[in-house]
N, C-alpha and C. Protein backbone atom coordinates (compact mmCIF):
# COMPACT_ATOMS: atom_id res chain seq x y z
N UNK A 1 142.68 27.72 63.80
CA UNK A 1 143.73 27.58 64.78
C UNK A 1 143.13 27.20 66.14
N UNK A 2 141.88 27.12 66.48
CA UNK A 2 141.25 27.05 67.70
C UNK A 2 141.00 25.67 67.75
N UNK A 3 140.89 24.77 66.78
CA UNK A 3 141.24 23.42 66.66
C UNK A 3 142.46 22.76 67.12
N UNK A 4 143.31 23.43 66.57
CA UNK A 4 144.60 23.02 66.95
C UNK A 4 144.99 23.40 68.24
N UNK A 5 145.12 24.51 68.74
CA UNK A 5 144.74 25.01 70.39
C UNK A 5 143.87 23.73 71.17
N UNK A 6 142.97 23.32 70.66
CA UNK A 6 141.58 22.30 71.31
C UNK A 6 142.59 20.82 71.55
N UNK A 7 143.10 20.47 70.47
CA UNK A 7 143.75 19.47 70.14
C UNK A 7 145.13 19.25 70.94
N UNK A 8 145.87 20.17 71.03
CA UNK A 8 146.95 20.16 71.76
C UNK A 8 146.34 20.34 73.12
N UNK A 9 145.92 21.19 73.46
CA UNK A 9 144.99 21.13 74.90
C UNK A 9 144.64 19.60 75.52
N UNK A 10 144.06 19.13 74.59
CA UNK A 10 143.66 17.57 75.03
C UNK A 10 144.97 16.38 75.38
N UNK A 11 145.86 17.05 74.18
CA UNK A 11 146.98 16.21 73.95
C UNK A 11 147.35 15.92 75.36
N UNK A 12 147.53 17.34 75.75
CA UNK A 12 148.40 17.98 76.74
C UNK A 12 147.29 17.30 78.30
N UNK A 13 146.57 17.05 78.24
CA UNK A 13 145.93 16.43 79.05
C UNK A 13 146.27 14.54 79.34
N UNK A 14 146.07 14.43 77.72
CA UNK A 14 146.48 13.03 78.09
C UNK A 14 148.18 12.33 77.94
N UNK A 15 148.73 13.57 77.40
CA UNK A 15 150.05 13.39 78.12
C UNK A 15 150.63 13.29 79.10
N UNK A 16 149.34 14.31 79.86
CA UNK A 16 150.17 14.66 81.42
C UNK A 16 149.25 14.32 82.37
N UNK A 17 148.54 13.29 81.94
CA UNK A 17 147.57 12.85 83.20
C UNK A 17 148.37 11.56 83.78
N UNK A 18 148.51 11.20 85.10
CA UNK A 18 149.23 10.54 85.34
C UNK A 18 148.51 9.26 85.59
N UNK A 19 148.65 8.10 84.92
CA UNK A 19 147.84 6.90 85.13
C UNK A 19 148.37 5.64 85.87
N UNK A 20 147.33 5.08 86.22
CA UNK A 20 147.54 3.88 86.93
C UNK A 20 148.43 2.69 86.34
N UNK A 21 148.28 2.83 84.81
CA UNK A 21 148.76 1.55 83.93
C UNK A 21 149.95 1.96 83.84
N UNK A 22 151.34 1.74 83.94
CA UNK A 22 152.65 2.00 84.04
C UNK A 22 152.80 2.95 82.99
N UNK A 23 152.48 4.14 83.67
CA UNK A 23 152.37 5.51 82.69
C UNK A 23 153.66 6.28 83.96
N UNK A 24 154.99 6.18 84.05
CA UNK A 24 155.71 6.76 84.82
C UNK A 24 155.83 8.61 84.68
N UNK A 25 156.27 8.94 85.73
CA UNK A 25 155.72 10.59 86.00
C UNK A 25 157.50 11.24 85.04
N UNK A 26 158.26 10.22 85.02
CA UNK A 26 159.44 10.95 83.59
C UNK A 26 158.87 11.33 82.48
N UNK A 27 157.99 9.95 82.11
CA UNK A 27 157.59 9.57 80.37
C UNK A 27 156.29 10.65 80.70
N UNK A 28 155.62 11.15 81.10
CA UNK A 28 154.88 12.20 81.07
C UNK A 28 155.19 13.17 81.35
N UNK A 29 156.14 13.93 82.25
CA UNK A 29 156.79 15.01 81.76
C UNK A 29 157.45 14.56 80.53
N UNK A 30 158.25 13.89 80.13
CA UNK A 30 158.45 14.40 78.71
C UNK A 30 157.86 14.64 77.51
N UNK A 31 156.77 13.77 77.71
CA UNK A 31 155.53 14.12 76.91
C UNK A 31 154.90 14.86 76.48
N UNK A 32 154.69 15.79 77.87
CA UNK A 32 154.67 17.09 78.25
C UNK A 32 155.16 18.32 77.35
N UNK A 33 156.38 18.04 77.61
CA UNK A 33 157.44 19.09 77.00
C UNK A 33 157.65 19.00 75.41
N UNK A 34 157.06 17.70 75.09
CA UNK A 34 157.17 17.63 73.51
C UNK A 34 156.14 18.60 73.23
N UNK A 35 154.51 18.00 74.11
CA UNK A 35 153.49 18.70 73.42
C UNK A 35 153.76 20.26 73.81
N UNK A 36 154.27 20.68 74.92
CA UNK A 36 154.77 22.30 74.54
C UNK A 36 155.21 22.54 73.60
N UNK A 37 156.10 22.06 73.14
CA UNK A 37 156.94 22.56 71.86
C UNK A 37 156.38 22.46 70.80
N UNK A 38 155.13 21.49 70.84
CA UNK A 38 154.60 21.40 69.51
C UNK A 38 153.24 22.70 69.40
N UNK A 39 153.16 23.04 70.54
CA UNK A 39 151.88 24.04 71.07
C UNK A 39 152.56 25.14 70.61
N UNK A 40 153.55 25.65 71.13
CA UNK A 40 154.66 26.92 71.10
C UNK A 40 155.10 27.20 69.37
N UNK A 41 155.20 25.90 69.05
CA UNK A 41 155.87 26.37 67.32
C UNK A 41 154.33 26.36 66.64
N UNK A 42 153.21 25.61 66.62
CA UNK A 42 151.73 26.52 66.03
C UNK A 42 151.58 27.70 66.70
N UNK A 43 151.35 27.87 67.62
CA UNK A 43 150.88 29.53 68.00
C UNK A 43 151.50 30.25 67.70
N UNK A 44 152.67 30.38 67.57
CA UNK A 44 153.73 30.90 66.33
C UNK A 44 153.45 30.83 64.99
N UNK A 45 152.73 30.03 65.08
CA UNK A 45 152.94 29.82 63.26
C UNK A 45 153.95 29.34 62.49
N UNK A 46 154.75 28.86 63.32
CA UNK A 46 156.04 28.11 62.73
C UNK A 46 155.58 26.43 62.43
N UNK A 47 154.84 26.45 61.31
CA UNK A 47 154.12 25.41 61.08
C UNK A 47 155.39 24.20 60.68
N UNK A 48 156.51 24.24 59.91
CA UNK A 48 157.18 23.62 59.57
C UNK A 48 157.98 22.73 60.99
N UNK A 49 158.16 23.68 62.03
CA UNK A 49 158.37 23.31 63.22
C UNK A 49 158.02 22.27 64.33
N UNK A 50 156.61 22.98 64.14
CA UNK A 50 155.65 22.34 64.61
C UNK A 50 155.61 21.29 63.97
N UNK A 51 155.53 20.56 62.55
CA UNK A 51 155.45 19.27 62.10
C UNK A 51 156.87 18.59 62.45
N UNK A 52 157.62 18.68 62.86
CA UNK A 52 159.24 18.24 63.64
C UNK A 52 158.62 17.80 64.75
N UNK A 53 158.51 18.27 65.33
CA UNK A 53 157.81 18.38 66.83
C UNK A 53 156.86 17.22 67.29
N UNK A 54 155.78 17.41 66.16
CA UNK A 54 154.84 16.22 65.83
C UNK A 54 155.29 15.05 66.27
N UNK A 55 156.41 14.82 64.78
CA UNK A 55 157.22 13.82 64.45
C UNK A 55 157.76 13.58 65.50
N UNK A 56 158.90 14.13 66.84
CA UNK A 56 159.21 14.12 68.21
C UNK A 56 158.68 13.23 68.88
N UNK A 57 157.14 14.02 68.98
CA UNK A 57 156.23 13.75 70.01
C UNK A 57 155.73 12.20 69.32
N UNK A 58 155.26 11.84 68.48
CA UNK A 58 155.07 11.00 67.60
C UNK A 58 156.12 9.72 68.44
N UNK A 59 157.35 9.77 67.49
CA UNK A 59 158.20 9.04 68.19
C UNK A 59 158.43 8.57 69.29
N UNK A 60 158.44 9.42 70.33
CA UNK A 60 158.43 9.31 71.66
C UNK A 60 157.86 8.87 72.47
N UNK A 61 155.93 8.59 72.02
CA UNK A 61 155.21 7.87 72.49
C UNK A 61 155.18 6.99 72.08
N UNK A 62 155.90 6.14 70.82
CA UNK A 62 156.03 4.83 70.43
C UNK A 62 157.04 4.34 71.07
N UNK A 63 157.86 5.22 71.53
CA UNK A 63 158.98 4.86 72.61
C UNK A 63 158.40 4.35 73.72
N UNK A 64 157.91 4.91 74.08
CA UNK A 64 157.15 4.65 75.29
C UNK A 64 156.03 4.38 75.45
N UNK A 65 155.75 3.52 74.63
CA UNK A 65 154.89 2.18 74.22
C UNK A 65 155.58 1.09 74.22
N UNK A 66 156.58 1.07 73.08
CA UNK A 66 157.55 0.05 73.30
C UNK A 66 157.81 -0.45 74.49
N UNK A 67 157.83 0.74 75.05
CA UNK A 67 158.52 0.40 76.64
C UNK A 67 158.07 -0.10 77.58
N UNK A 68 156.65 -0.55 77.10
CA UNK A 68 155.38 -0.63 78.35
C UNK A 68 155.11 0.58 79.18
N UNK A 69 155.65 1.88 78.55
CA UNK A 69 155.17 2.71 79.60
C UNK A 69 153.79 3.46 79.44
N UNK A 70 153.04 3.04 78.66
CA UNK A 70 151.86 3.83 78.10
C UNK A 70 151.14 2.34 77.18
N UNK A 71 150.18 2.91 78.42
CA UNK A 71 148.75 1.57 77.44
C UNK A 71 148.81 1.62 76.32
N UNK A 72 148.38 0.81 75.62
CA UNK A 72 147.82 1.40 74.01
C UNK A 72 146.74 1.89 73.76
N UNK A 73 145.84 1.73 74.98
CA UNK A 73 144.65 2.94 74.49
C UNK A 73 145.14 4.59 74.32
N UNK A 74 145.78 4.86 75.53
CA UNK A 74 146.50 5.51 75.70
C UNK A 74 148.25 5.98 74.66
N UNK A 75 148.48 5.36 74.30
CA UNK A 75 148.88 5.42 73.36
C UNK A 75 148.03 5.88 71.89
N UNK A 76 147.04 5.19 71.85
CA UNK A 76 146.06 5.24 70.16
C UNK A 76 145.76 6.90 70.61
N UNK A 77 145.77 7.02 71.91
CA UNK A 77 144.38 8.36 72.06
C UNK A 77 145.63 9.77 71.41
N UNK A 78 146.78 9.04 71.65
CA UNK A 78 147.85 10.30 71.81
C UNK A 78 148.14 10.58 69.92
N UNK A 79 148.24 9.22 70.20
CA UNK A 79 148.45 9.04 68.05
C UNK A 79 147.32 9.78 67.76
N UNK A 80 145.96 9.53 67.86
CA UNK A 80 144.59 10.25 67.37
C UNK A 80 144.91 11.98 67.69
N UNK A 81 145.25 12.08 68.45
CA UNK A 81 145.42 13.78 68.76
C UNK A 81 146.35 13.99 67.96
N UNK A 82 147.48 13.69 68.03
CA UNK A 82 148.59 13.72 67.20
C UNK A 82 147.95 13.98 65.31
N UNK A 83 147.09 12.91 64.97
CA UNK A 83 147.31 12.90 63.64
C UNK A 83 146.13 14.41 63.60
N UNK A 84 145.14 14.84 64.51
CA UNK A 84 144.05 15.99 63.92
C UNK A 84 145.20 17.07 63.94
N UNK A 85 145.83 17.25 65.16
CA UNK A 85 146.91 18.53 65.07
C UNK A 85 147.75 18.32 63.90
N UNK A 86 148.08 17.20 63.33
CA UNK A 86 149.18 17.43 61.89
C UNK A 86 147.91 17.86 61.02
N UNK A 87 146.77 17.21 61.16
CA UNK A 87 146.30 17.94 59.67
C UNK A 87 145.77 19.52 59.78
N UNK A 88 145.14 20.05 61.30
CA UNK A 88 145.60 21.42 61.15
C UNK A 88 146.68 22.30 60.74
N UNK A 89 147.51 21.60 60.63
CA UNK A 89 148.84 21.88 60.85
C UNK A 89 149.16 22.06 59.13
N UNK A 90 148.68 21.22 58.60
CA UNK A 90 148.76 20.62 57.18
C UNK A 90 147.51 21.92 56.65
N UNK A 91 146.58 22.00 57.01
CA UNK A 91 145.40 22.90 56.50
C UNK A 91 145.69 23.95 56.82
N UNK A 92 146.57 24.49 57.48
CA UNK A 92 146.78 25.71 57.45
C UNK A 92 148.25 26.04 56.82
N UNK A 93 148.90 25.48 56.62
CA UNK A 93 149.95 25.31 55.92
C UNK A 93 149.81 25.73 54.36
N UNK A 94 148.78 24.73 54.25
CA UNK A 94 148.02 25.13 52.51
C UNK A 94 147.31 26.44 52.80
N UNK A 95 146.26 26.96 53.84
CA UNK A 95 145.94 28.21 53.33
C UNK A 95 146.72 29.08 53.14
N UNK A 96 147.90 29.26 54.22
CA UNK A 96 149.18 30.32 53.93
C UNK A 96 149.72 30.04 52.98
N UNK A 97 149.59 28.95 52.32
CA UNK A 97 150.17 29.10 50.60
C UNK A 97 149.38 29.98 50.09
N UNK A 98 148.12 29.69 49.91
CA UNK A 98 147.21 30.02 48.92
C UNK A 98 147.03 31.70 49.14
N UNK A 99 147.13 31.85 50.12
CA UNK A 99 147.01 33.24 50.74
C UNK A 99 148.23 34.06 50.17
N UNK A 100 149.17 33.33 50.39
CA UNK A 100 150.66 33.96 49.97
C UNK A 100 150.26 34.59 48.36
N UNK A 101 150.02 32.69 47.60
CA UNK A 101 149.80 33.46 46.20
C UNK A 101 148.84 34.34 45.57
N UNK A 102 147.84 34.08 46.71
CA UNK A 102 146.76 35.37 46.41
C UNK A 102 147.50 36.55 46.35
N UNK A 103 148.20 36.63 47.68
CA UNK A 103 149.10 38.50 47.49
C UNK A 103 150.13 38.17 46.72
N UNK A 104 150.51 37.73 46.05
CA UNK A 104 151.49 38.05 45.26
C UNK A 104 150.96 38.04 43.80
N UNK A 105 149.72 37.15 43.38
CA UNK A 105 148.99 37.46 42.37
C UNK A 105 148.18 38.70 42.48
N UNK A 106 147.81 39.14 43.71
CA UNK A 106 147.19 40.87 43.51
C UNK A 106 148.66 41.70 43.69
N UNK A 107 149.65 41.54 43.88
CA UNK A 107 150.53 42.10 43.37
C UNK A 107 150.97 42.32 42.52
N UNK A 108 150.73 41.35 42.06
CA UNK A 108 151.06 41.26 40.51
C UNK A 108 150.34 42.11 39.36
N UNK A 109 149.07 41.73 39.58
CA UNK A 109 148.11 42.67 39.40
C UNK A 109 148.17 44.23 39.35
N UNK A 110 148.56 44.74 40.87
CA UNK A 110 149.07 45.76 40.86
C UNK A 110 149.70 46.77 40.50
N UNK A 111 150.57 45.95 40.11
CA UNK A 111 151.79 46.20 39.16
C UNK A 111 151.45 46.36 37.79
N UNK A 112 150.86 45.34 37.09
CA UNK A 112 150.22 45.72 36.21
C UNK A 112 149.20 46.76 36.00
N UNK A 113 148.03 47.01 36.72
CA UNK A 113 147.69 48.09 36.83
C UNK A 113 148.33 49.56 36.81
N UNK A 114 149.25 49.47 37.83
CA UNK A 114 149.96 50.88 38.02
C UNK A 114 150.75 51.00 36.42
N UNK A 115 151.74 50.22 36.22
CA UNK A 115 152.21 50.14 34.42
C UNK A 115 151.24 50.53 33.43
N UNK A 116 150.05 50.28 33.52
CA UNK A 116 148.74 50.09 32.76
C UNK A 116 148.47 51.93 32.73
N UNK A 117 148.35 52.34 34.09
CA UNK A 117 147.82 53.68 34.68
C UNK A 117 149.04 54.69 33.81
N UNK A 118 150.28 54.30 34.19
CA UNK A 118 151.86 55.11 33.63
C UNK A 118 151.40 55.33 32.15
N UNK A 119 151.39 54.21 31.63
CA UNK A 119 151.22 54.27 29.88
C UNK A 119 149.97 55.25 29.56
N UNK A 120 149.03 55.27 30.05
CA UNK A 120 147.98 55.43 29.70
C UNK A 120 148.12 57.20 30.10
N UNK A 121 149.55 57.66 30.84
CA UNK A 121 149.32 58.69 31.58
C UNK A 121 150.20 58.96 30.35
N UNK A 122 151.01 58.73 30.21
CA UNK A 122 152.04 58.80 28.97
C UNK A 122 151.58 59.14 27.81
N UNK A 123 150.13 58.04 26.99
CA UNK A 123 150.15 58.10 26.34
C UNK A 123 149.31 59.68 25.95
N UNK A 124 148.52 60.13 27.08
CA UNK A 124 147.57 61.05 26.83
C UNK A 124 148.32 62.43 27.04
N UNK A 125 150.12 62.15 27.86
CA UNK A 125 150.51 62.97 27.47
C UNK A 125 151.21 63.46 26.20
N UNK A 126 151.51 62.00 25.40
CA UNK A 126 151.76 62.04 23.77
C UNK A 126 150.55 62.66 23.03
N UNK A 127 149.75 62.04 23.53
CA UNK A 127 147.94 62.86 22.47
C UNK A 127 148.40 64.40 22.46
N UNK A 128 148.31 64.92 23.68
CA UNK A 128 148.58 66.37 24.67
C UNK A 128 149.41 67.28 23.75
N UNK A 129 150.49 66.26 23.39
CA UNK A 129 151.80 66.96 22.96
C UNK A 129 151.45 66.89 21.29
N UNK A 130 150.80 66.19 21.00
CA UNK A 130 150.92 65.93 19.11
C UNK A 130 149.62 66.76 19.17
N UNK A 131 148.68 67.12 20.14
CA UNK A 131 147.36 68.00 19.53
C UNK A 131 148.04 69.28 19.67
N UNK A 132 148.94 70.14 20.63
CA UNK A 132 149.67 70.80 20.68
C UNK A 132 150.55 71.30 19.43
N UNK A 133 150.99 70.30 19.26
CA UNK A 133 152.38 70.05 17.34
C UNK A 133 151.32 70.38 16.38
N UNK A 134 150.05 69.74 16.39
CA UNK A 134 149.02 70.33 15.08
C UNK A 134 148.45 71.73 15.58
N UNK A 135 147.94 72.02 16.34
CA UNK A 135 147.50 73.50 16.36
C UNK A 135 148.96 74.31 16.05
N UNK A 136 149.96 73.85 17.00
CA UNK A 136 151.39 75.31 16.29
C UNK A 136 151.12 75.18 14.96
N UNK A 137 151.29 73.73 14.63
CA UNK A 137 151.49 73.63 12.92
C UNK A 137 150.16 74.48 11.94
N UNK A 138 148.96 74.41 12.68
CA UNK A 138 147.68 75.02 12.25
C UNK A 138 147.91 76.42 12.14
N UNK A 139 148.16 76.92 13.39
CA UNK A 139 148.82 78.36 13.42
C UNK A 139 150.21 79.15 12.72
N UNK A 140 151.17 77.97 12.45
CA UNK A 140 152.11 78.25 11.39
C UNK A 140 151.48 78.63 10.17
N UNK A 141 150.73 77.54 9.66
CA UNK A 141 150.59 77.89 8.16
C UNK A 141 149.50 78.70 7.92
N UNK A 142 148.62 79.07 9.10
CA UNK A 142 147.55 80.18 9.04
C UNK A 142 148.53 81.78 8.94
N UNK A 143 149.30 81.82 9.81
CA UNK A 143 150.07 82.81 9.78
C UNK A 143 151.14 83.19 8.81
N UNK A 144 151.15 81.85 7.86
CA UNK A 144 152.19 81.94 6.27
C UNK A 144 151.12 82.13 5.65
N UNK A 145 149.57 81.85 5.75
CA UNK A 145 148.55 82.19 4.54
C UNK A 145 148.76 83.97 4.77
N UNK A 146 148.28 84.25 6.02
CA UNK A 146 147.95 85.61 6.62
C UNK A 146 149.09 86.92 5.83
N UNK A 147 150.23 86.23 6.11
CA UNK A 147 151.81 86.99 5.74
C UNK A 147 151.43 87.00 3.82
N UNK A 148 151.29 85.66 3.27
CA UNK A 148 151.24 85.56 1.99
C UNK A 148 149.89 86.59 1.25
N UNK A 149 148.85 86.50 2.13
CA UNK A 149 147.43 86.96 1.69
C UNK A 149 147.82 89.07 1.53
N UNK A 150 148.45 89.22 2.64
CA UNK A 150 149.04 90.59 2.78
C UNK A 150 150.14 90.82 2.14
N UNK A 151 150.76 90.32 1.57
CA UNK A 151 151.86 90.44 0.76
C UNK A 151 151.63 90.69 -0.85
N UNK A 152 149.78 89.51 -1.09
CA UNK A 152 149.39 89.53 -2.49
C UNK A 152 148.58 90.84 -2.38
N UNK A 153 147.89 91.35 -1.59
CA UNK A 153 147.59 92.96 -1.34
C UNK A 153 147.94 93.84 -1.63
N UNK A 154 149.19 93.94 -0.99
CA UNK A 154 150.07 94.84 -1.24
C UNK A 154 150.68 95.01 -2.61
N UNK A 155 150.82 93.85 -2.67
CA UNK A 155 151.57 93.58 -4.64
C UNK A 155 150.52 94.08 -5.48
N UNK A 156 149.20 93.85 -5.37
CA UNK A 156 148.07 94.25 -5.95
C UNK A 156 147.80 95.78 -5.36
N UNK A 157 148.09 96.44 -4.68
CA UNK A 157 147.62 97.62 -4.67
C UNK A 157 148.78 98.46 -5.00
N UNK A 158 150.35 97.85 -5.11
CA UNK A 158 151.13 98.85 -5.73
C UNK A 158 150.95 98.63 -7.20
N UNK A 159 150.43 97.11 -7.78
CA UNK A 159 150.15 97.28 -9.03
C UNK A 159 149.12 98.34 -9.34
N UNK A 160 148.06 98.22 -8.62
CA UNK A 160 146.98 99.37 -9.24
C UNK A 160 147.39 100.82 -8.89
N UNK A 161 148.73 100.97 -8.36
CA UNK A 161 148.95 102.45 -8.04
C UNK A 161 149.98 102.84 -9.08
N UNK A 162 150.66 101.89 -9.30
CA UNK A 162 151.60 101.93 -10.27
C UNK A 162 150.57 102.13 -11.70
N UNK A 163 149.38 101.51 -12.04
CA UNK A 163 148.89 101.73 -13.03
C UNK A 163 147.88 103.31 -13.04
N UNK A 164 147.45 103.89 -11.82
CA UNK A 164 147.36 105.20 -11.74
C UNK A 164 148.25 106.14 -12.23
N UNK A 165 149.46 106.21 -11.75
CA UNK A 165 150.69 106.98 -12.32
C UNK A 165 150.82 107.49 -13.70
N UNK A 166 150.32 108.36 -14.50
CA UNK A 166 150.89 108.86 -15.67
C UNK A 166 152.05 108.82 -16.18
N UNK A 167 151.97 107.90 -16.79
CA UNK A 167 153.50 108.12 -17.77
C UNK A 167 154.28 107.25 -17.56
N UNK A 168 153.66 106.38 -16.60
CA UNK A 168 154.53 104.76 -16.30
C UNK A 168 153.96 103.70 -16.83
N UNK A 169 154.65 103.41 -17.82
CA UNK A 169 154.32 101.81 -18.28
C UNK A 169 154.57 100.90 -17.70
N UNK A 170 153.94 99.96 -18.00
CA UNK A 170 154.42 98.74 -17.24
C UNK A 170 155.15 97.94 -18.09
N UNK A 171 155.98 97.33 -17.55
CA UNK A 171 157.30 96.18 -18.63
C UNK A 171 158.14 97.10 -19.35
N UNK A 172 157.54 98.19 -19.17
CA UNK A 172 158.52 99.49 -20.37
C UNK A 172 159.44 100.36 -19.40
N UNK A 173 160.02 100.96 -20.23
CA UNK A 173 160.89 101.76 -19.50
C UNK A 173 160.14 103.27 -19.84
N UNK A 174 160.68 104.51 -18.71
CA UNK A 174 159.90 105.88 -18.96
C UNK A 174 160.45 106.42 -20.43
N UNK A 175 161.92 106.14 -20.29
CA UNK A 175 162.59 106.82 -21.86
C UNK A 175 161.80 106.35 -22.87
N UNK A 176 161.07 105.48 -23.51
CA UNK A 176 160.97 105.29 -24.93
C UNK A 176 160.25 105.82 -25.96
């Protein structure tokens, strides 16, 4: 941008220098006031503006060329300033593209990432929850062995108490 500042600076010099060769003190104030406007919409950054402006200023000194009011050296020098400020104008135009899609491709990014981070938070809280579901389930059927293992105990130690007992058969009845 210090180019373009440099450039309009100069512009602005040989717009508004007042010359001997039928360079009238109107057609340089207006000259003037173009290259403000074209100074005012870059330092802004209103680059689209600023190329209007150009175009203005552009025009205006072919006007006033036409007119005999501006040499043609003087004239070429204004066109030459004119065309470095459009291509600053133009080069920075493209970096704020490129810049734009840079942030919106690391946005993008972003986004993906953070989605990436969610799932991944998700999924380890699914792991979390299903290693959880197998230990209950581990502990269920440890605690149906445990219940079953004490149950065949018990069945086995009233069998062997039942077979202590005098006078109780087993499958038989006491009467027979």
């Amino acid at each position: 941008m210090r180019r373009v500042a440099l450039v309009l600076a100069l512009t602005v010099l040989l717009a508004g220098c007042a010359g001997t060769d039928n360079y009238p003190v109107t057609t340089a104030e207006d000259l003037q006031q173009r290259v403000l406007a074209v100074s005012e919409a870059a330092a802004q950054s209103d680059y689209p503006t600023a190329k209007v402006r150009i175009d203005e200023l552009r025009a205006s000194a072919a006007d006033a060329f036409a007119r005999d009011e501006l040499s043609a050296e003087r004239h070429q020098s204004i066109i030459a300033a004119l065309d470095l400020v459009q291509n600053d104008i133009d080069a920075a135009i493209e970096a704020k593209r490129v810049a734009d899609e840079l942030a919106a491709q690391q946005a993008e990014e972003a986004r993906l990432a953070e989605e990436a981070r969610l799932a991944a938070e998700q999924a380890a809280e699914q792991a979390r929850a299903a290693e959880e579901a197998r230990k209950a389930e581990e502990a269920r059927i440890a605690e149906e062995e445990r219940i079953a293992e004490e149950e065949r105990k018990q069945n086995e130690k009233k069998d062997k108490e039942d077979d202590e007992i005098p006078g109780r058969d087993r499958g038989g009845s006491e009467n027979d």
